[in-house]
C-alpha atoms as a PDB file:
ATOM      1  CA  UNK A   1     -17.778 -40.563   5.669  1.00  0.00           C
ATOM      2  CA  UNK A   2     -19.980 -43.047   3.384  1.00  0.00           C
ATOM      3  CA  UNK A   3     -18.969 -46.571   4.766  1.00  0.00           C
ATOM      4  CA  UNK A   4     -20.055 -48.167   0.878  1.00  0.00           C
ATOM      5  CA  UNK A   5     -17.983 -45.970  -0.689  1.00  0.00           C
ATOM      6  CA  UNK A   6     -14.828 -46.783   1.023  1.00  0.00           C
ATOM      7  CA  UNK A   7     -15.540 -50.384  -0.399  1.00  0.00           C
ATOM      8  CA  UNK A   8     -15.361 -48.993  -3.730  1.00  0.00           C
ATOM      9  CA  UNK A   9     -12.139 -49.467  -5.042  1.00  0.00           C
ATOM     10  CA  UNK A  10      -9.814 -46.663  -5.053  1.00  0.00           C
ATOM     11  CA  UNK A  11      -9.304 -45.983  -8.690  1.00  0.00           C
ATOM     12  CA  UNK A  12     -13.238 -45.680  -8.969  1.00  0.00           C
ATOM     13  CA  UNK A  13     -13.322 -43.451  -5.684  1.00  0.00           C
ATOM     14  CA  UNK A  14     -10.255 -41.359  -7.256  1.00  0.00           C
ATOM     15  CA  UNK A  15     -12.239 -40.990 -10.673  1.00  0.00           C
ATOM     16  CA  UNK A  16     -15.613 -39.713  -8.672  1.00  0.00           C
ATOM     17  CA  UNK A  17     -13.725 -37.602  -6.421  1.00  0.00           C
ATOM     18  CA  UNK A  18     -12.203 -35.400  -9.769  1.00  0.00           C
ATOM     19  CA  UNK A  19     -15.503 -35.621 -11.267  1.00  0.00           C
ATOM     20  CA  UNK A  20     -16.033 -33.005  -8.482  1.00  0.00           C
ATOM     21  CA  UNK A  21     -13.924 -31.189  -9.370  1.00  0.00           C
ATOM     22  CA  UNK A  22     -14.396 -28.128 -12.105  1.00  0.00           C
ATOM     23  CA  UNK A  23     -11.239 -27.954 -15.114  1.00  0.00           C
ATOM     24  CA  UNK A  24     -10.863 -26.069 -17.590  1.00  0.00           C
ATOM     25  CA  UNK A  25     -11.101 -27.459 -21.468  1.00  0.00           C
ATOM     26  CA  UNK A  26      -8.309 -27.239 -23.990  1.00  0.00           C
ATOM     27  CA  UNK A  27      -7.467 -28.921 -27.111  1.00  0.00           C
ATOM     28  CA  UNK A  28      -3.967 -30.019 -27.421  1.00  0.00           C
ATOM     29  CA  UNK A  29      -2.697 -30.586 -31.389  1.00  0.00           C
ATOM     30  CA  UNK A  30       0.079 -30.879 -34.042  1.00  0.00           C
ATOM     31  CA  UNK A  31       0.893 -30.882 -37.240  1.00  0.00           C
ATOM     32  CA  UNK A  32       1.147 -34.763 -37.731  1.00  0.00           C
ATOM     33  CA  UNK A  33       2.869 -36.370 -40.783  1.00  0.00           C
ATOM     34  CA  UNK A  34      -0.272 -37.735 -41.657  1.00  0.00           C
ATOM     35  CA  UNK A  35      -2.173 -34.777 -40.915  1.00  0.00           C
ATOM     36  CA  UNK A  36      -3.463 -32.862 -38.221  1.00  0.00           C
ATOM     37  CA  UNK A  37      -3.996 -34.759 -34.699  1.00  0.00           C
ATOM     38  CA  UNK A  38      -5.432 -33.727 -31.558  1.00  0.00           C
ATOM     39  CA  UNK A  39      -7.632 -34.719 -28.367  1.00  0.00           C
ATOM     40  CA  UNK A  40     -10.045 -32.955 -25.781  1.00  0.00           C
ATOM     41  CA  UNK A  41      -7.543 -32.322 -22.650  1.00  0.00           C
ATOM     42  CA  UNK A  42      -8.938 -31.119 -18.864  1.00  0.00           C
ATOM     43  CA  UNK A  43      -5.542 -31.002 -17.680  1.00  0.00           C
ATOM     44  CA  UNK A  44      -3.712 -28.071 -18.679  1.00  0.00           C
ATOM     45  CA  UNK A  45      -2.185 -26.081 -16.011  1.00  0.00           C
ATOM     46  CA  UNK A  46       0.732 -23.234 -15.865  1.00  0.00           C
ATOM     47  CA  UNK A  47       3.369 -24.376 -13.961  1.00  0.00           C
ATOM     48  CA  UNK A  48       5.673 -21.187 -14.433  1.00  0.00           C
ATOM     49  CA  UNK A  49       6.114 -17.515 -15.346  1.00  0.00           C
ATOM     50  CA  UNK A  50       9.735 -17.439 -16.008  1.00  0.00           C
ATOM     51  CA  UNK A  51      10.270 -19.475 -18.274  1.00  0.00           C
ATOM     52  CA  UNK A  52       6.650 -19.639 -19.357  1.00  0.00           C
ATOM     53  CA  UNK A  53       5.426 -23.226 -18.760  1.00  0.00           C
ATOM     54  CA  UNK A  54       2.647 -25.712 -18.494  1.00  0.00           C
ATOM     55  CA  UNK A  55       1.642 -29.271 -17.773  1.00  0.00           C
ATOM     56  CA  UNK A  56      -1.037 -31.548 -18.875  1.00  0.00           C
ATOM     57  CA  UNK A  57      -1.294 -35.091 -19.329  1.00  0.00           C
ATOM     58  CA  UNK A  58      -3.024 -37.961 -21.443  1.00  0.00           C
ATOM     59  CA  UNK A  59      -3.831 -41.353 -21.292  1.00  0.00           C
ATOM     60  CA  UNK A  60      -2.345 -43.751 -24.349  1.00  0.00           C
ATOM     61  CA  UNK A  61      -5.021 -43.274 -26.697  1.00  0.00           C
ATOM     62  CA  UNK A  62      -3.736 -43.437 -30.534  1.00  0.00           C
ATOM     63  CA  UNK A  63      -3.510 -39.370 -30.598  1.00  0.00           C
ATOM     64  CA  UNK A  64      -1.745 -39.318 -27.816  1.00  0.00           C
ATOM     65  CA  UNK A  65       0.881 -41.733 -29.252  1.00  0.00           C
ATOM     66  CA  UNK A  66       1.273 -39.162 -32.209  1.00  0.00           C
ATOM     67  CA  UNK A  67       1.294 -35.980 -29.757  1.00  0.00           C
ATOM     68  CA  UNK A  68       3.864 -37.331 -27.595  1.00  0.00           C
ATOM     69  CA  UNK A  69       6.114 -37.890 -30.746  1.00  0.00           C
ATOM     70  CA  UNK A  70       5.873 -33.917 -32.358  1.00  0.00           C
ATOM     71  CA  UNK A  71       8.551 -31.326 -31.784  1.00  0.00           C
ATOM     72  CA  UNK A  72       5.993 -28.583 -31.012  1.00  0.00           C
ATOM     73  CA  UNK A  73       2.211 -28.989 -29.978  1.00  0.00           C
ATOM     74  CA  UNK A  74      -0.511 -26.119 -29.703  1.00  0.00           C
ATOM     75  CA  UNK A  75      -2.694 -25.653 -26.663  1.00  0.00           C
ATOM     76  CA  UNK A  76      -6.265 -24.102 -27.398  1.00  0.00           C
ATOM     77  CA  UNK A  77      -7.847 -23.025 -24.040  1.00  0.00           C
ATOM     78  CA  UNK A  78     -11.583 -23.363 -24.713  1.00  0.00           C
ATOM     79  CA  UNK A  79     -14.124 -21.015 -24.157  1.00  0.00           C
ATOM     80  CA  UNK A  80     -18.223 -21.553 -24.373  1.00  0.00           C
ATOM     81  CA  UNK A  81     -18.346 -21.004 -28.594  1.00  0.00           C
ATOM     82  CA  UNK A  82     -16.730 -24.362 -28.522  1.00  0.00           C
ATOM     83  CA  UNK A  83     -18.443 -26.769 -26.830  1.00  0.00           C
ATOM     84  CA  UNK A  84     -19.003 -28.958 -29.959  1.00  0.00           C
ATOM     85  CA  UNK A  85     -14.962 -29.065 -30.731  1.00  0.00           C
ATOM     86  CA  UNK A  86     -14.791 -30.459 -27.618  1.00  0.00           C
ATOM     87  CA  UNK A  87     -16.925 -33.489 -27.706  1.00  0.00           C
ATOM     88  CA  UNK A  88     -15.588 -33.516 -30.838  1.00  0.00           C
ATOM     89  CA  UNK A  89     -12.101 -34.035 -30.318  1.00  0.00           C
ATOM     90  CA  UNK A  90     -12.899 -36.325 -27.019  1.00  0.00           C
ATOM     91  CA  UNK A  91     -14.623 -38.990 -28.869  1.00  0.00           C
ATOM     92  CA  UNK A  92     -12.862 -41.461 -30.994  1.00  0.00           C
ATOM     93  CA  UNK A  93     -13.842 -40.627 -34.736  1.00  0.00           C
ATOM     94  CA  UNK A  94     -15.659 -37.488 -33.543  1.00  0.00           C
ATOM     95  CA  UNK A  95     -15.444 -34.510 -35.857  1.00  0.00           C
ATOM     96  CA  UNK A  96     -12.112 -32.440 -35.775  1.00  0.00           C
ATOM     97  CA  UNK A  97     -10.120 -30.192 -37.735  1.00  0.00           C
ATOM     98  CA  UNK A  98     -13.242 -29.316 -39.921  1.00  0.00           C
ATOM     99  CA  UNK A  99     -13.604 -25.962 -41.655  1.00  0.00           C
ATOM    100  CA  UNK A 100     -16.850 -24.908 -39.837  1.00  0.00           C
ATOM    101  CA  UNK A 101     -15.226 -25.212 -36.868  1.00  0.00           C
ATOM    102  CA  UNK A 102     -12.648 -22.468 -37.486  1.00  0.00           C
ATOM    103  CA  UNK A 103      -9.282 -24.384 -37.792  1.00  0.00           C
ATOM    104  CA  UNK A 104      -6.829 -22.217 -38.928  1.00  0.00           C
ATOM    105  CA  UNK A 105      -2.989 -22.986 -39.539  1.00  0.00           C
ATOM    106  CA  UNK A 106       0.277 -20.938 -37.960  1.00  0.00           C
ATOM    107  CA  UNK A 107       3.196 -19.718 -39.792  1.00  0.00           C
ATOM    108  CA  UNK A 108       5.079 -22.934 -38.479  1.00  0.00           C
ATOM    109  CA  UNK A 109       2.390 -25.690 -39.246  1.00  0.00           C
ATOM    110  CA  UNK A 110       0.587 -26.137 -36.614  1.00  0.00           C
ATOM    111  CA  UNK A 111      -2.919 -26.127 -36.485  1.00  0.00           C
ATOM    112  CA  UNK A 112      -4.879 -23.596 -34.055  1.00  0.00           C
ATOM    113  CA  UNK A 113      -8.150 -22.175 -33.537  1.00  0.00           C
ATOM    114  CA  UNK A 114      -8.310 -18.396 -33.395  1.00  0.00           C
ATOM    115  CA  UNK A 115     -11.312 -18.027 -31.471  1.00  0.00           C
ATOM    116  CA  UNK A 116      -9.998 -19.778 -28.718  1.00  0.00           C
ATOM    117  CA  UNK A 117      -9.692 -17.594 -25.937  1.00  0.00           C
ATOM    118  CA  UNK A 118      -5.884 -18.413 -26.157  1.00  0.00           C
ATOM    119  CA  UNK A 119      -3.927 -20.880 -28.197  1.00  0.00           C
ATOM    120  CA  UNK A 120      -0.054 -21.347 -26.985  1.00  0.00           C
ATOM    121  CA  UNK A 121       2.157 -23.104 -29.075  1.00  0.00           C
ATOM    122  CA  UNK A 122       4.382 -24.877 -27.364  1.00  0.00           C
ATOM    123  CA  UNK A 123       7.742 -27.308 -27.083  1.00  0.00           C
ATOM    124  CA  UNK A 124       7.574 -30.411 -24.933  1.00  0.00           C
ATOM    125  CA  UNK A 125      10.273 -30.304 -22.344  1.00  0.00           C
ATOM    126  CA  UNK A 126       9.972 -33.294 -20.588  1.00  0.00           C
ATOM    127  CA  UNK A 127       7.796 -36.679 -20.477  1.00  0.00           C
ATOM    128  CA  UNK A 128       6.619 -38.304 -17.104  1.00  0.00           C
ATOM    129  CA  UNK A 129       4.713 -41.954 -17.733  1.00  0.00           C
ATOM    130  CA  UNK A 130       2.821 -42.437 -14.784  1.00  0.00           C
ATOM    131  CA  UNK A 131       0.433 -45.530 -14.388  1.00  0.00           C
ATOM    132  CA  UNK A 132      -1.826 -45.671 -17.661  1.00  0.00           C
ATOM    133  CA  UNK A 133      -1.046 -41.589 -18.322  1.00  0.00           C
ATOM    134  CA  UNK A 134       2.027 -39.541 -19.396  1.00  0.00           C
ATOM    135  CA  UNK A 135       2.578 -36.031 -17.815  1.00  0.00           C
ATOM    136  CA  UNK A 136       4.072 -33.885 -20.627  1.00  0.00           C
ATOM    137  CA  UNK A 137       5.733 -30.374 -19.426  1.00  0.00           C
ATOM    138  CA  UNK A 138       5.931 -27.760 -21.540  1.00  0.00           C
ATOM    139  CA  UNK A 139       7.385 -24.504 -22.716  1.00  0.00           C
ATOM    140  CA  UNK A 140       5.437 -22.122 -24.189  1.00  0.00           C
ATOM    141  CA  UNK A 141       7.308 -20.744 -27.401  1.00  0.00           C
ATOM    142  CA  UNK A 142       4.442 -18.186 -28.221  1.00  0.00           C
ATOM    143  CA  UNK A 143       1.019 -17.252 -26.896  1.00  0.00           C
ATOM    144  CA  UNK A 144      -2.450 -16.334 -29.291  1.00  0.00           C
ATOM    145  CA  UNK A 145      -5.585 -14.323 -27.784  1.00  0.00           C
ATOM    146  CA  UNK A 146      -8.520 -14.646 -28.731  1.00  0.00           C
ATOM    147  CA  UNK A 147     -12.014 -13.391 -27.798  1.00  0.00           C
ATOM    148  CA  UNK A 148     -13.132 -13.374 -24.059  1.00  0.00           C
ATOM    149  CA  UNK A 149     -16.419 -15.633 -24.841  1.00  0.00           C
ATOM    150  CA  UNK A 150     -16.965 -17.483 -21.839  1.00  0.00           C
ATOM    151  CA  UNK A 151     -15.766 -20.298 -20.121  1.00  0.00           C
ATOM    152  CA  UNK A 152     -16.040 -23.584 -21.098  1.00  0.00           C
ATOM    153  CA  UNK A 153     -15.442 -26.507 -18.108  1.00  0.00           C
ATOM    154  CA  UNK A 154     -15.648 -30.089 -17.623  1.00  0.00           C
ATOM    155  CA  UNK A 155     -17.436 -30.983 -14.402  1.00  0.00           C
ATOM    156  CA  UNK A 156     -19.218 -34.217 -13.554  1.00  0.00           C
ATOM    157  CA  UNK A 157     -17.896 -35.954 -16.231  1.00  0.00           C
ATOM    158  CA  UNK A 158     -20.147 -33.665 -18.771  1.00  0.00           C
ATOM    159  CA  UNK A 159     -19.137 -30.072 -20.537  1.00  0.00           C
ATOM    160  CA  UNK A 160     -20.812 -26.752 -19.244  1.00  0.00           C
ATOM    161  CA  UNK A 161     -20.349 -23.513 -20.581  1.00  0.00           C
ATOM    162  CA  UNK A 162     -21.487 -20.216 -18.950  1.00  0.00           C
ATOM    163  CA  UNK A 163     -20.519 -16.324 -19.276  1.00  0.00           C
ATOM    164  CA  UNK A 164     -17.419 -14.746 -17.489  1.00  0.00           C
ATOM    165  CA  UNK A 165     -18.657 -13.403 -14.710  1.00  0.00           C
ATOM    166  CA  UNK A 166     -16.758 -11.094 -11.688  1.00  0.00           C
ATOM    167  CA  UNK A 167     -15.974 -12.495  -7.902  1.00  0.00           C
ATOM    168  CA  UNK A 168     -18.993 -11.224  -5.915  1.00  0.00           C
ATOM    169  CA  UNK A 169     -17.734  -8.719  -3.174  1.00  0.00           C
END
């Protein structure tokens, strides 16, 4: 064990020690009464079958706010074609919801993005505040597939995008 790093304090340690760690990349929106909101989430995970059901969580940025206040919210799991929506949506006053980068609305108002290798639209069930962050389950009212482009991840506190490719035997 590195004897300096155990000086660090633990929410930096915590922080580097994630960093290590390979997520996936969504995009988490609504319909807002304003408009459409959103934000770049590496969160996302399934937490059950039956019912269908996920989990992510965000910290108490101004989209948040608005997310954690809509009836219904759509999760776009990212793939590789798009890396820019995802700095995009996970800068403040970063591009989003632009035509060129596919938006599209469902029947019910939300927006989505087809090309996403899934979008689910989904219903919060409960809300967890925990420190600085709020852990938001989840159920998943109706699933979109898209294309099978890639995968998109967010390791090392950068994006990286690479093919699909098969567990090696």
């Amino acid at each position: 064990m590195d004897h300096r790093a155990a000086l660090e304090p633990l929410g930096v340690r915590f922080r580097e020690a994630f960093g290590r760690y390979p997520t996936g990349v969504a995009v988490i929106c609504a319909a807002g009464p304003q408009g459409p909101v959103g934000l770049t989430a590496s969160s996302v995970a399934s937490v059950s079958l039956t019912p269908p059901a996920l989990s992510f969580s965000v910290m108490g940025t101004r989209s948040a706010r608005h997310l954690l206040t809509m009836p219904t919210l759509v999760v776009n799991l990212l793939g590789s074609a798009h890396l820019e929506v995802a700095r995009g949506f996970s800068r403040p006053g970063g591009p989003r919801f632009t035509l060129d980068q596919g938006w599209s609305t469902l029947p019910t108002g939300e927006p989505f993005l087809p090309g996403a290798l899934a979008a689910l639209r989904v219903q919060p069930l409960r809300q967890v505040p925990i420190g600085d962050a709020t852990v938001v389950v989840a159920g998943v009212l109706d699933v979109h597939h898209g294309p099978e482009d890639g995968q998109l991840i967010y390791h090392a506190r950068q994006f990286h995008t690479s093919p699909l490719s098969p567990e090696a035997s």
